[in-house]
C-alpha atoms as a PDB file:
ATOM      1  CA  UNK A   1       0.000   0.000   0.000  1.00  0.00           C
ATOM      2  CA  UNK A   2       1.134   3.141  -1.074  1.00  0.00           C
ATOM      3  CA  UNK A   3       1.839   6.335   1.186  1.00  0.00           C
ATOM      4  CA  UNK A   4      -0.834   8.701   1.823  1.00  0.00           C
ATOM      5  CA  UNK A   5      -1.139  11.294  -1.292  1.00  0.00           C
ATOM      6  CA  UNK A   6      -0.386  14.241   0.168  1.00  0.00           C
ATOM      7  CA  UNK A   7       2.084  13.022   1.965  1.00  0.00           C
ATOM      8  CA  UNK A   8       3.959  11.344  -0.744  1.00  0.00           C
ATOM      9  CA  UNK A   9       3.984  14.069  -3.406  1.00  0.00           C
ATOM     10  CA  UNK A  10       6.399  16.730  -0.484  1.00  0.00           C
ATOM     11  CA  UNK A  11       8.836  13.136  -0.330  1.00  0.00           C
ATOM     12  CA  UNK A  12       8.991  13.072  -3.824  1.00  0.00           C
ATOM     13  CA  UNK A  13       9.302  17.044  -4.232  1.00  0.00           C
ATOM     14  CA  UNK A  14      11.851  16.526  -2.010  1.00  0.00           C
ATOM     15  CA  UNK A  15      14.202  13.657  -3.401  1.00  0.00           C
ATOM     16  CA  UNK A  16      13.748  15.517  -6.921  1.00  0.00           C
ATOM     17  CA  UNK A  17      15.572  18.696  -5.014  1.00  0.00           C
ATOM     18  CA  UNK A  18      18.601  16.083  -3.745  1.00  0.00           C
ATOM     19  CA  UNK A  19      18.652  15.010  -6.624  1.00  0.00           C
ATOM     20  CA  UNK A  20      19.124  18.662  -8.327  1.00  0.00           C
ATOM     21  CA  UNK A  21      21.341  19.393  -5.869  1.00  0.00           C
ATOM     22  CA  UNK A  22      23.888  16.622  -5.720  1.00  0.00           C
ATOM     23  CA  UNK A  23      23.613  17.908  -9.761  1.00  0.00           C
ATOM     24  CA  UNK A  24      25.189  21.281  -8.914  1.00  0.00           C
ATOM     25  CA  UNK A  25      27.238  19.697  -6.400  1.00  0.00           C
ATOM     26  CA  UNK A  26      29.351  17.597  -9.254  1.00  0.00           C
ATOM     27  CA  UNK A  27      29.391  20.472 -11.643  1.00  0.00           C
ATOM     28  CA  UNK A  28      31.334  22.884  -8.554  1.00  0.00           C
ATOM     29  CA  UNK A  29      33.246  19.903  -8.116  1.00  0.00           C
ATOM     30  CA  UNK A  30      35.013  19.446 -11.670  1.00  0.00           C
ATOM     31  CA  UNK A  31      35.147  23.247 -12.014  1.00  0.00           C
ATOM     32  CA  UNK A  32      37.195  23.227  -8.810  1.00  0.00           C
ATOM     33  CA  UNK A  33      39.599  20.256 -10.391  1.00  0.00           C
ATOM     34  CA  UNK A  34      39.539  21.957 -13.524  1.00  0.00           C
ATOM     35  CA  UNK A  35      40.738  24.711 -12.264  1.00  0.00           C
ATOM     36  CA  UNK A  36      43.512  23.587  -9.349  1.00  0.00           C
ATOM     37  CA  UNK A  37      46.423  23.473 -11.339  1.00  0.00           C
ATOM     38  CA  UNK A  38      48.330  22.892  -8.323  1.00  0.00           C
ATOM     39  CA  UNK A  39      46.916  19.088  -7.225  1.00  0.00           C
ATOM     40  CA  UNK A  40      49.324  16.413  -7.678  1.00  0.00           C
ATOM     41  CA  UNK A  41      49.090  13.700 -10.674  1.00  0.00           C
ATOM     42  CA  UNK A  42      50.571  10.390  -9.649  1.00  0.00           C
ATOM     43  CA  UNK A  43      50.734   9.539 -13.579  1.00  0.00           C
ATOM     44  CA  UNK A  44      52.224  12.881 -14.541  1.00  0.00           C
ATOM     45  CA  UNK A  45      51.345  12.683 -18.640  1.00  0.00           C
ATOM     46  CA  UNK A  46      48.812  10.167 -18.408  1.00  0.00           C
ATOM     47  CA  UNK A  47      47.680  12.158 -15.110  1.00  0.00           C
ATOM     48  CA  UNK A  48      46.579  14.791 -17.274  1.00  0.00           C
ATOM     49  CA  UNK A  49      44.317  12.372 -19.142  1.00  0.00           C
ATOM     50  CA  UNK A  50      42.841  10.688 -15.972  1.00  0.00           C
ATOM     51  CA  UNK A  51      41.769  14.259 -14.629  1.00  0.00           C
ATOM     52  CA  UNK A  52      40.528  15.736 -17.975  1.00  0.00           C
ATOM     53  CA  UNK A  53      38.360  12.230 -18.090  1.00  0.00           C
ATOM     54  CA  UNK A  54      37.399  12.623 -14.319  1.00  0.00           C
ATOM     55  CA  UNK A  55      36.437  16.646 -15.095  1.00  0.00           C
ATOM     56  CA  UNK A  56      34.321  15.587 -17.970  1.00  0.00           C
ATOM     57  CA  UNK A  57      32.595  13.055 -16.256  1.00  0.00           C
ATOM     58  CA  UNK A  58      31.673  14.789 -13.669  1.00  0.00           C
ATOM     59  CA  UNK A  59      30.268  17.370 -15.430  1.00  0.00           C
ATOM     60  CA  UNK A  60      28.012  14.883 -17.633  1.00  0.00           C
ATOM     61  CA  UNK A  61      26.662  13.352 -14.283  1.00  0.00           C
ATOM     62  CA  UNK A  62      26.424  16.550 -12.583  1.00  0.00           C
ATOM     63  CA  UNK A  63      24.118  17.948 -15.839  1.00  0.00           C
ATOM     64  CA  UNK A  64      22.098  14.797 -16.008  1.00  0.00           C
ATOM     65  CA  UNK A  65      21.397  14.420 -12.094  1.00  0.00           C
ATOM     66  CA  UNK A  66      20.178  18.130 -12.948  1.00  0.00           C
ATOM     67  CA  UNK A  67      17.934  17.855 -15.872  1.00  0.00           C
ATOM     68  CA  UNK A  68      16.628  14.423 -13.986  1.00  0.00           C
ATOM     69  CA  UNK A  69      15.753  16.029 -11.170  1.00  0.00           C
ATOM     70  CA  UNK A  70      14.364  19.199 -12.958  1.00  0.00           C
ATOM     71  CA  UNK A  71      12.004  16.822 -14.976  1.00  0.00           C
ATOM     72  CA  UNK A  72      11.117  14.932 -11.624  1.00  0.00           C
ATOM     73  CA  UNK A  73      10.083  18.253  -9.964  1.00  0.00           C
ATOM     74  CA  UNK A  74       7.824  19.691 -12.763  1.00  0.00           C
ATOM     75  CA  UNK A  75       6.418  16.449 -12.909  1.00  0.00           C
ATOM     76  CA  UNK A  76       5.626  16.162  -9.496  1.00  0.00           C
ATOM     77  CA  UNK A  77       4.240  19.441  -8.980  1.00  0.00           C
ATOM     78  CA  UNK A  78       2.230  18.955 -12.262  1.00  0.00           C
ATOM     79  CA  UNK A  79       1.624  15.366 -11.676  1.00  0.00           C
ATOM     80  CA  UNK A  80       2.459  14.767 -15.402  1.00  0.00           C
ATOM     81  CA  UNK A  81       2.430  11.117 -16.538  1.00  0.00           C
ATOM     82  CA  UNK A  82       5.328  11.849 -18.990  1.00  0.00           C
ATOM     83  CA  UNK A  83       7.447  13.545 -17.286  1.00  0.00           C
ATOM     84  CA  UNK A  84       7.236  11.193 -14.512  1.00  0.00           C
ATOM     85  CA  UNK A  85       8.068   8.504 -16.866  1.00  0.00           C
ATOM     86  CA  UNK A  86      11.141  10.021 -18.180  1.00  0.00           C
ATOM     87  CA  UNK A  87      12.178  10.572 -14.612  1.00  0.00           C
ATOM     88  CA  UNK A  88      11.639   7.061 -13.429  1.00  0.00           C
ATOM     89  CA  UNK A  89      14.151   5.712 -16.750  1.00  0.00           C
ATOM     90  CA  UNK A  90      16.483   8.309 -15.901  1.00  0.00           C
ATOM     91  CA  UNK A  91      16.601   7.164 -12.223  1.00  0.00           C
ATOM     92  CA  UNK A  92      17.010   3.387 -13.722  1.00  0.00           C
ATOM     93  CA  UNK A  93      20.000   4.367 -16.158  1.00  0.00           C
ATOM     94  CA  UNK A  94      21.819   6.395 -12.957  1.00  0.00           C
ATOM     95  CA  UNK A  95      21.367   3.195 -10.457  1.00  0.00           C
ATOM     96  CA  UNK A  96      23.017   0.828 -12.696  1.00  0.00           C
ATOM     97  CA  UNK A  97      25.673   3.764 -14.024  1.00  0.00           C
ATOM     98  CA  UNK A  98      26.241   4.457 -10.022  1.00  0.00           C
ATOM     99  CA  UNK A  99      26.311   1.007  -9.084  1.00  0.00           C
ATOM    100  CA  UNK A 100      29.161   0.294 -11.367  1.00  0.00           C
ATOM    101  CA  UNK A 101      31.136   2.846  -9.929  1.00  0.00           C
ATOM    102  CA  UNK A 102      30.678   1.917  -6.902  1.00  0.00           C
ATOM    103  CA  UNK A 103      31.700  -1.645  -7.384  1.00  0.00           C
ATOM    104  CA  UNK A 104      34.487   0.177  -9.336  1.00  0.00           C
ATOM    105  CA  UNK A 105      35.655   2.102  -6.339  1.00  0.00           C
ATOM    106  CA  UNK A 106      35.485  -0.699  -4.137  1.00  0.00           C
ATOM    107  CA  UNK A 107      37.796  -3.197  -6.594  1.00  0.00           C
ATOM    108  CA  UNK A 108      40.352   0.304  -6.620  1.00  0.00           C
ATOM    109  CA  UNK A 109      40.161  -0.359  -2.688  1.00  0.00           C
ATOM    110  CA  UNK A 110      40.829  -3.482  -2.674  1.00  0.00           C
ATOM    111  CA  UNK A 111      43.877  -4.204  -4.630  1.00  0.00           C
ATOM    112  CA  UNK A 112      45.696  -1.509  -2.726  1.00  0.00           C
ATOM    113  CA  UNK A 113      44.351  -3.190   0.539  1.00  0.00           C
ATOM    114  CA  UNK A 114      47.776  -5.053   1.029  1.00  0.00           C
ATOM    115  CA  UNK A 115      50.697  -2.910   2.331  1.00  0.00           C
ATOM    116  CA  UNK A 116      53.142  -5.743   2.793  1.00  0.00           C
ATOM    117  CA  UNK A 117      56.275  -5.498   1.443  1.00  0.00           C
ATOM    118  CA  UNK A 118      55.197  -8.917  -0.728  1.00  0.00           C
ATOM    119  CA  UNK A 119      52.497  -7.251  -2.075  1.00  0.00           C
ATOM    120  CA  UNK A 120      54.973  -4.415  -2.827  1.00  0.00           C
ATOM    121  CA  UNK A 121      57.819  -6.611  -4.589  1.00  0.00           C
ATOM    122  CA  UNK A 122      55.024  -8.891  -6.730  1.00  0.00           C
ATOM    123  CA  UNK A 123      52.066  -6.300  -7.807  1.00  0.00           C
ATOM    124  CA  UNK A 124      52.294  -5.501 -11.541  1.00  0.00           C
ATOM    125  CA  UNK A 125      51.851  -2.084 -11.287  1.00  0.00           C
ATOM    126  CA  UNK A 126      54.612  -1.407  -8.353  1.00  0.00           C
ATOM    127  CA  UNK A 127      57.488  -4.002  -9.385  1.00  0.00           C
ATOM    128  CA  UNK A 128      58.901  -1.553 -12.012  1.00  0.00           C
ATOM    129  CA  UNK A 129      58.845   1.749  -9.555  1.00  0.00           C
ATOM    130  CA  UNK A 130      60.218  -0.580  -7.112  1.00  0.00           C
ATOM    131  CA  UNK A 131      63.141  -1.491  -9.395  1.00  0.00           C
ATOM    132  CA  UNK A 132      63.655   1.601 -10.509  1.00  0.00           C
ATOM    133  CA  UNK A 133      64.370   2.771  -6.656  1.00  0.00           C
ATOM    134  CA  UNK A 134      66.254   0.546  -5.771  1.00  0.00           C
ATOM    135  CA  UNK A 135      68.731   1.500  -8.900  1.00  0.00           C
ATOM    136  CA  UNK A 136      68.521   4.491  -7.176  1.00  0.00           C
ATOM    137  CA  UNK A 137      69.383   3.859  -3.618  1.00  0.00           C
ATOM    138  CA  UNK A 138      72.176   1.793  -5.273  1.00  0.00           C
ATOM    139  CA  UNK A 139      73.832   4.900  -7.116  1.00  0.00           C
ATOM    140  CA  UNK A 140      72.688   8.004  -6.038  1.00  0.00           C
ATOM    141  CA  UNK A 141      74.974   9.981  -3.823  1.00  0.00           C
ATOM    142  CA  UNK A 142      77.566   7.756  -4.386  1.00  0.00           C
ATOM    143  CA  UNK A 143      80.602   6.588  -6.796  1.00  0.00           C
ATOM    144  CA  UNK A 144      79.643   7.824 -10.141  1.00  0.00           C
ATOM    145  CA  UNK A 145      76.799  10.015  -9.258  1.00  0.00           C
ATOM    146  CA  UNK A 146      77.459  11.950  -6.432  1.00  0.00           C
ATOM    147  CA  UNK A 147      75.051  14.156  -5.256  1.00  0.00           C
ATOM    148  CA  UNK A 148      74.869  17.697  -4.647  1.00  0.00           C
ATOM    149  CA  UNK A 149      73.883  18.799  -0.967  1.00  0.00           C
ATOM    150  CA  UNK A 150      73.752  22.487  -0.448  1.00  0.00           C
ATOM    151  CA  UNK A 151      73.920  22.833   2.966  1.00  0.00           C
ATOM    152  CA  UNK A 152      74.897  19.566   5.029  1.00  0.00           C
ATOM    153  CA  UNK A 153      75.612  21.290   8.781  1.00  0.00           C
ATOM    154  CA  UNK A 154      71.469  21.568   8.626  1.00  0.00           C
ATOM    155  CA  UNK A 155      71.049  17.844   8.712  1.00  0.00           C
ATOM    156  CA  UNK A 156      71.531  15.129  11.622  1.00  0.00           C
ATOM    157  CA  UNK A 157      74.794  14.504  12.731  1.00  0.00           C
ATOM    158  CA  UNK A 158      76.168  11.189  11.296  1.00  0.00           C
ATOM    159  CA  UNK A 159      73.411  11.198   9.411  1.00  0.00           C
ATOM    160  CA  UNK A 160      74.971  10.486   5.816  1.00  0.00           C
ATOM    161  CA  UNK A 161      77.152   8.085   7.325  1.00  0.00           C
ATOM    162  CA  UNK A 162      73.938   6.193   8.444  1.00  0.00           C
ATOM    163  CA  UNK A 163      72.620   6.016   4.766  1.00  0.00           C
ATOM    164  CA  UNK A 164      75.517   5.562   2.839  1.00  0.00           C
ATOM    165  CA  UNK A 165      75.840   8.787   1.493  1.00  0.00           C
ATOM    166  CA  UNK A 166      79.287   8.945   0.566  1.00  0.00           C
ATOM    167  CA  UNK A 167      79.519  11.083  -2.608  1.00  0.00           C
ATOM    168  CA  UNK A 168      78.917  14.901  -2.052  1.00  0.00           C
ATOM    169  CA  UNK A 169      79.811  17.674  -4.535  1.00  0.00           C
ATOM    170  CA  UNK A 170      78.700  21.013  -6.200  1.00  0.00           C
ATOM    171  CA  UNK A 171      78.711  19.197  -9.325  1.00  0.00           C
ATOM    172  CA  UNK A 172      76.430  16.350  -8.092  1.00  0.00           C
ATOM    173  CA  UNK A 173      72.695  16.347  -8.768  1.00  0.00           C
ATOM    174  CA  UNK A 174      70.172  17.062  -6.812  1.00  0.00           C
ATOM    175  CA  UNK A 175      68.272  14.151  -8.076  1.00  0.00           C
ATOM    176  CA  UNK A 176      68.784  11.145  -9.687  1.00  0.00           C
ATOM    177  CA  UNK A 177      67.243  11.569 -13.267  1.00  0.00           C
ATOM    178  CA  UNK A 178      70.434  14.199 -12.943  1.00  0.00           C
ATOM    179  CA  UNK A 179      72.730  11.122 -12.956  1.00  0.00           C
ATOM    180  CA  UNK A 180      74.161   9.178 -16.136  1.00  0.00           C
ATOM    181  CA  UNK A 181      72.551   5.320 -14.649  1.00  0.00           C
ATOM    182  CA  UNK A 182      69.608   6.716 -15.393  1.00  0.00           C
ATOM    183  CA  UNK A 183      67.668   5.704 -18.524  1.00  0.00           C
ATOM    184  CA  UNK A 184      64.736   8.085 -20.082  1.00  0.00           C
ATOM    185  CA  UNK A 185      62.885   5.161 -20.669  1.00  0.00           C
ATOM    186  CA  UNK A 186      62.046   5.432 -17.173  1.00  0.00           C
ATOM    187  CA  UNK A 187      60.797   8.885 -17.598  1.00  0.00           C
ATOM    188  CA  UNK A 188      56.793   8.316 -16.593  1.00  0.00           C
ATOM    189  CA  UNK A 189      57.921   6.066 -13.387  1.00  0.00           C
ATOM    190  CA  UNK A 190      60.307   8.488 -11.880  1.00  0.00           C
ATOM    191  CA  UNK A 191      57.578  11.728 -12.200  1.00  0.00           C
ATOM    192  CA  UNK A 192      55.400   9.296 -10.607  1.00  0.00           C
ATOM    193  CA  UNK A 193      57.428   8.745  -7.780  1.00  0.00           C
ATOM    194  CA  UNK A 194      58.722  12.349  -7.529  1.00  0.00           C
ATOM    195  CA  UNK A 195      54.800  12.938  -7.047  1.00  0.00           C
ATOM    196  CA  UNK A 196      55.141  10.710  -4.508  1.00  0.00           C
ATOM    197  CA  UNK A 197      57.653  11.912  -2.796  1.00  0.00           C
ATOM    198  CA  UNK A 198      56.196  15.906  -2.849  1.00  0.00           C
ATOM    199  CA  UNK A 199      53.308  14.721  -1.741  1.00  0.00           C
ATOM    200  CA  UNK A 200      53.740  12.226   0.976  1.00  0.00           C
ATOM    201  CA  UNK A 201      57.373  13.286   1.902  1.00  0.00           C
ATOM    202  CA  UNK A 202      58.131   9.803   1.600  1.00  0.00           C
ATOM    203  CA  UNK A 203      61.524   8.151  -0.211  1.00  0.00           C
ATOM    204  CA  UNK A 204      62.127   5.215  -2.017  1.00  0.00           C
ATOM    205  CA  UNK A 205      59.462   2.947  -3.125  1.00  0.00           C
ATOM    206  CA  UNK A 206      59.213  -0.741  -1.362  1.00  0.00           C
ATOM    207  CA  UNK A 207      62.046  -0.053   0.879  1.00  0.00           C
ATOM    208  CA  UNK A 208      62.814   3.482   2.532  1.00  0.00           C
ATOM    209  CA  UNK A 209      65.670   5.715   1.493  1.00  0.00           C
ATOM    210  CA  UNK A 210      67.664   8.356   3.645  1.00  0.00           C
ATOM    211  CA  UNK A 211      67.154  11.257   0.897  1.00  0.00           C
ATOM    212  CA  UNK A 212      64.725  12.310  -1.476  1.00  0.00           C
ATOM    213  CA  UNK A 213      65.968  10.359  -4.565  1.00  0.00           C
ATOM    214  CA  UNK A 214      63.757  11.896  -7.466  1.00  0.00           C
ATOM    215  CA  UNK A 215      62.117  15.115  -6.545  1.00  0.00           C
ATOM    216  CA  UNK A 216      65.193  16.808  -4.868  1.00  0.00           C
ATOM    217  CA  UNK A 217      67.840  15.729  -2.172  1.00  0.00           C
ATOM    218  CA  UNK A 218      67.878  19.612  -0.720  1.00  0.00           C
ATOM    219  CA  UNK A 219      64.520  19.057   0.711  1.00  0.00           C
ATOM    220  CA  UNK A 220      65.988  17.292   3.814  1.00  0.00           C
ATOM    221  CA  UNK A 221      65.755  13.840   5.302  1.00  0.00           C
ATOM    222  CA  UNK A 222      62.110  12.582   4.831  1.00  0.00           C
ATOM    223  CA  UNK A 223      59.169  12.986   6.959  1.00  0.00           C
ATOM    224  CA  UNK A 224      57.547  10.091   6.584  1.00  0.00           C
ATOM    225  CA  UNK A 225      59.212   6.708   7.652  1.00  0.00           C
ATOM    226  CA  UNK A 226      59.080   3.971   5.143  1.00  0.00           C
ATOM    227  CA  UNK A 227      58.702   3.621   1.649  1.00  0.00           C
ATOM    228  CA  UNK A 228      56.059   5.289  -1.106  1.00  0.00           C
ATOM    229  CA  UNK A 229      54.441   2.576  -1.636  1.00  0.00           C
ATOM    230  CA  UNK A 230      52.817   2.400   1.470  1.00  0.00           C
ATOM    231  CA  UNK A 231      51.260   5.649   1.536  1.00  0.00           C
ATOM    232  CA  UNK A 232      50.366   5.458  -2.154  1.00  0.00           C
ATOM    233  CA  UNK A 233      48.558   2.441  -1.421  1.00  0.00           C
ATOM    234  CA  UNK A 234      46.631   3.928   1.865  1.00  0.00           C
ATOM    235  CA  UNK A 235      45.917   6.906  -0.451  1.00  0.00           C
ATOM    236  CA  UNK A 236      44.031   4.614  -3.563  1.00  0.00           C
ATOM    237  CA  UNK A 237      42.492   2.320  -0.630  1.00  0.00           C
ATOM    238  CA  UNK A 238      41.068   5.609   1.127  1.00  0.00           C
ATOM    239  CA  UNK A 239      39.353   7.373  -2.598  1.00  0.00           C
ATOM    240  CA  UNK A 240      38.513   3.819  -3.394  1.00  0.00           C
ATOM    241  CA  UNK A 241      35.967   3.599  -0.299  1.00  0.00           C
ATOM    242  CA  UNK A 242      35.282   6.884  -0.324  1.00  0.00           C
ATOM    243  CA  UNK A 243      34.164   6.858  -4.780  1.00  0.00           C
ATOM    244  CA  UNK A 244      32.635   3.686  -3.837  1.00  0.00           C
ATOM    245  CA  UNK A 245      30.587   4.502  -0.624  1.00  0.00           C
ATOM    246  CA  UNK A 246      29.255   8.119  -2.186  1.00  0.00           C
ATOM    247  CA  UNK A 247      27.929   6.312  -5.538  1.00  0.00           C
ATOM    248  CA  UNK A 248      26.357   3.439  -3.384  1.00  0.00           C
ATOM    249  CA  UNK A 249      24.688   6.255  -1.921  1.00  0.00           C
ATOM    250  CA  UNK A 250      23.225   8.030  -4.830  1.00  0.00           C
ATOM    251  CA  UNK A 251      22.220   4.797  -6.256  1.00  0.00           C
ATOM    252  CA  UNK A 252      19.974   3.907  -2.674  1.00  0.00           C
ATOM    253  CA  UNK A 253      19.022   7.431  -3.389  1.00  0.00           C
ATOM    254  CA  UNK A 254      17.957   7.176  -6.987  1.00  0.00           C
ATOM    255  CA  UNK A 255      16.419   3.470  -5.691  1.00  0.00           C
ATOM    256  CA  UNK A 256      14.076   5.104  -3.450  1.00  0.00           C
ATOM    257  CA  UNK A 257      13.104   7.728  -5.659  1.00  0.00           C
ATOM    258  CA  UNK A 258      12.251   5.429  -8.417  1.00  0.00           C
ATOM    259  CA  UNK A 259      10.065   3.686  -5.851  1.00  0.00           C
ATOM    260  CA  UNK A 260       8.529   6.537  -4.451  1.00  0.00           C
ATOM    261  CA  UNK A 261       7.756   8.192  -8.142  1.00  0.00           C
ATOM    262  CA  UNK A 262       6.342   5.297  -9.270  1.00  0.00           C
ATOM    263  CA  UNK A 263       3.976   5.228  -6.224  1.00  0.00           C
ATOM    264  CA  UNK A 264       2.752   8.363  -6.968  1.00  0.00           C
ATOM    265  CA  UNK A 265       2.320   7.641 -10.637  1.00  0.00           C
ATOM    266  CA  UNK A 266      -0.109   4.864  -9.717  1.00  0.00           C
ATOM    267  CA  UNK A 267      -1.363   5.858  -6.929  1.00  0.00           C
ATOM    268  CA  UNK A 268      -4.448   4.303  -6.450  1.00  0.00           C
ATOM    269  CA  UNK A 269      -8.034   6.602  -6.094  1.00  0.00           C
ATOM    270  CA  UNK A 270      -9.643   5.625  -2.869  1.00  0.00           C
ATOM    271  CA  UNK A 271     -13.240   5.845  -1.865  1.00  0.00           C
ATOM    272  CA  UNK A 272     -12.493   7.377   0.811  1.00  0.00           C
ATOM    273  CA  UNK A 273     -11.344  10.649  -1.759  1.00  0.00           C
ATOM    274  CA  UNK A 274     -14.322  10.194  -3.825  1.00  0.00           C
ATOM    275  CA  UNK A 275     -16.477  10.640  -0.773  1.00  0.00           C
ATOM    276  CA  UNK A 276     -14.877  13.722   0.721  1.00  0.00           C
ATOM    277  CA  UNK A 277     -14.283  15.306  -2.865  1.00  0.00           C
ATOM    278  CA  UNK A 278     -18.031  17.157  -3.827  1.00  0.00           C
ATOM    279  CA  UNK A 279     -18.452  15.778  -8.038  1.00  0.00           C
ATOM    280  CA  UNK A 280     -18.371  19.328  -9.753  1.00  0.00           C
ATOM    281  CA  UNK A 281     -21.266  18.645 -12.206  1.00  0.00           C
ATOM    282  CA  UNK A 282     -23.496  18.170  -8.875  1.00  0.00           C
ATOM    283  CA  UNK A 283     -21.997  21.140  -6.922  1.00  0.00           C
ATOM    284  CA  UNK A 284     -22.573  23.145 -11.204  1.00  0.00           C
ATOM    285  CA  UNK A 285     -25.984  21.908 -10.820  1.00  0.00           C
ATOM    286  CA  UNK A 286     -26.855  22.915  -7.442  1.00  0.00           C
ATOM    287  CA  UNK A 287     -25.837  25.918  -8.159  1.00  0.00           C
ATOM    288  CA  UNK A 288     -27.885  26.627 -10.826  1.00  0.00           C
ATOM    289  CA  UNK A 289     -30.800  25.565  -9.514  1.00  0.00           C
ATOM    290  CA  UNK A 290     -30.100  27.707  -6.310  1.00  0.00           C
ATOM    291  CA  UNK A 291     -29.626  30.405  -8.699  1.00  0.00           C
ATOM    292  CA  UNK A 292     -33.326  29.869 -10.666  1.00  0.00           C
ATOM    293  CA  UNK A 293     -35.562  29.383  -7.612  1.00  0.00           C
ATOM    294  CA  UNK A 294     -34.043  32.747  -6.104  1.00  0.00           C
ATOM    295  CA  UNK A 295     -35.099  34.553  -9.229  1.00  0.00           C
ATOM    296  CA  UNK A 296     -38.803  32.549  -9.136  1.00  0.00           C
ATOM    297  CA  UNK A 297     -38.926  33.973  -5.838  1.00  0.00           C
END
């Protein structure tokens, strides 16, 4: 049994608005990425394409939860059959499209669940960044590619002795793509990794390193303790659950909406209403017969 009439069409009224809402809501949010030049982009070139998709998207999802939700609102307030109809198959097409990135998210979240350094050495996408730090914690600030430390009375004492920094000179680099063991093949790993390291103030990748070995060695001994790949990993598990759990929630959304509209679209006529709603070809009639026996009189 359905939910009282007039209480039903204020719900619906009311998940239409959400529904608008979360609309504008997507469309702020890819103007803000759009426009942050500044965020990180753990893929560097092929970051660019992952946040130009994301921006896009967003702005297709944010203008079709809007135009939904505008149809479900004049529909509702002008209980119109067809409008309610389009709303309902536009609800159906954003449950499944929701639902998928929600499963989506929660896949993301779940490969980068495991932190160990097993994980670290084996997974596909980490044994080449891992390989390509440890060729770096091998040679850099060291025999053959010394590095170039601007001020070393700032840092720990024994520090460099500690880490195995035994190569120091004004005509080192201050990171390792600077050095001649490194190939340019490598170019899209290392920028990934320098992101890394800017943002997480981590260094090296499966196994930590004293100095920062791609972004630059200047910046000091690292903040964080341990490797990238750990906080990388916490990072993609964290927007996993968090892409996953906010389109699980628009699609419960969207689900009870579609419920709710269709409800209202067959909402049955009780007797009840028929009883307490005067027939307006009687109350015409009585009227006019009130209005002929006055002018008899």
């Amino acid at each position: 049994m359905c939910i009282p009439l007039k209480y039903l069409k204020p719900i619906v009224g009311s998940t239409t608005t959400i529904t608008i809402l979360l609309g504008i809501f997507a469309i702020i949010s890819a103007g803000i990425i759009q426009s942050n030049t500044k965020q990180v982009n753990f893929f560097d070139s092929t970051g660019h394409q992952i946040k130009d998709t994301l921006v896009f998207s967003l702005y297709i999802c944010g203008a079709g939860l809007g135009v939904l939700g505008i149809l479900g609102l004049i529909g509702n307030q002008c209980k119109n059959v067809c409008l309610l109809t389009s709303f309902n198959i536009g609800q159906i097409i954003g449950v499944v499209l929701f639902l998928t990135i929600s499963t989506f998210g929660f896949i993301i979240s779940n490969e980068f669940s495991e932190t160990t350094l097993e994980q670290c050495e084996e997974a596909k996408w980490s044994n080449q960044l891992n390989q390509l730090t440890q060729t770096a914690q091998i040679n850099f600030c060291r025999v053959g590619c010394p590095c170039n430390i601007e001020s070393t009375t700032t840092w720990p004492t024994n520090y460099f002795q500690i880490f195995g920094i035994i190569e120091i000179n004004a005509n080192g680099a201050t990171q390792f793509q600077g050095c001649s063991q490194y190939f340019s093949d490598n170019d899209s790993n290392s920028q990934l990794i320098d992101q890394a390291e800017l943002k997480f103030e981590c260094a090296g990748w499966c196994y930590p390193s004293g100095v920062y070995l791609f972004s630059d060695v200047n910046r000091g001994p690292p903040s964080t303790i341990g490797g990238c790949f750990v906080q990388v990993s916490l990072w993609m598990q964290y927007y996993g659950i968090v892409l996953g759990a906010v389109s699980l929630s628009i699609s419960i959304l969207l689900v009870i909406s579609l419920i709710l509209t269709i409800c209202l679209c067959c909402h049955p006529v009780t007797s009840e209403k028929i009883d307490n709603e005067p027939d307006f070809r009687n109350k015409l009639l009585n009227r006019l017969s009130a209005y002929y026996n006055s002018n008899e009189n």
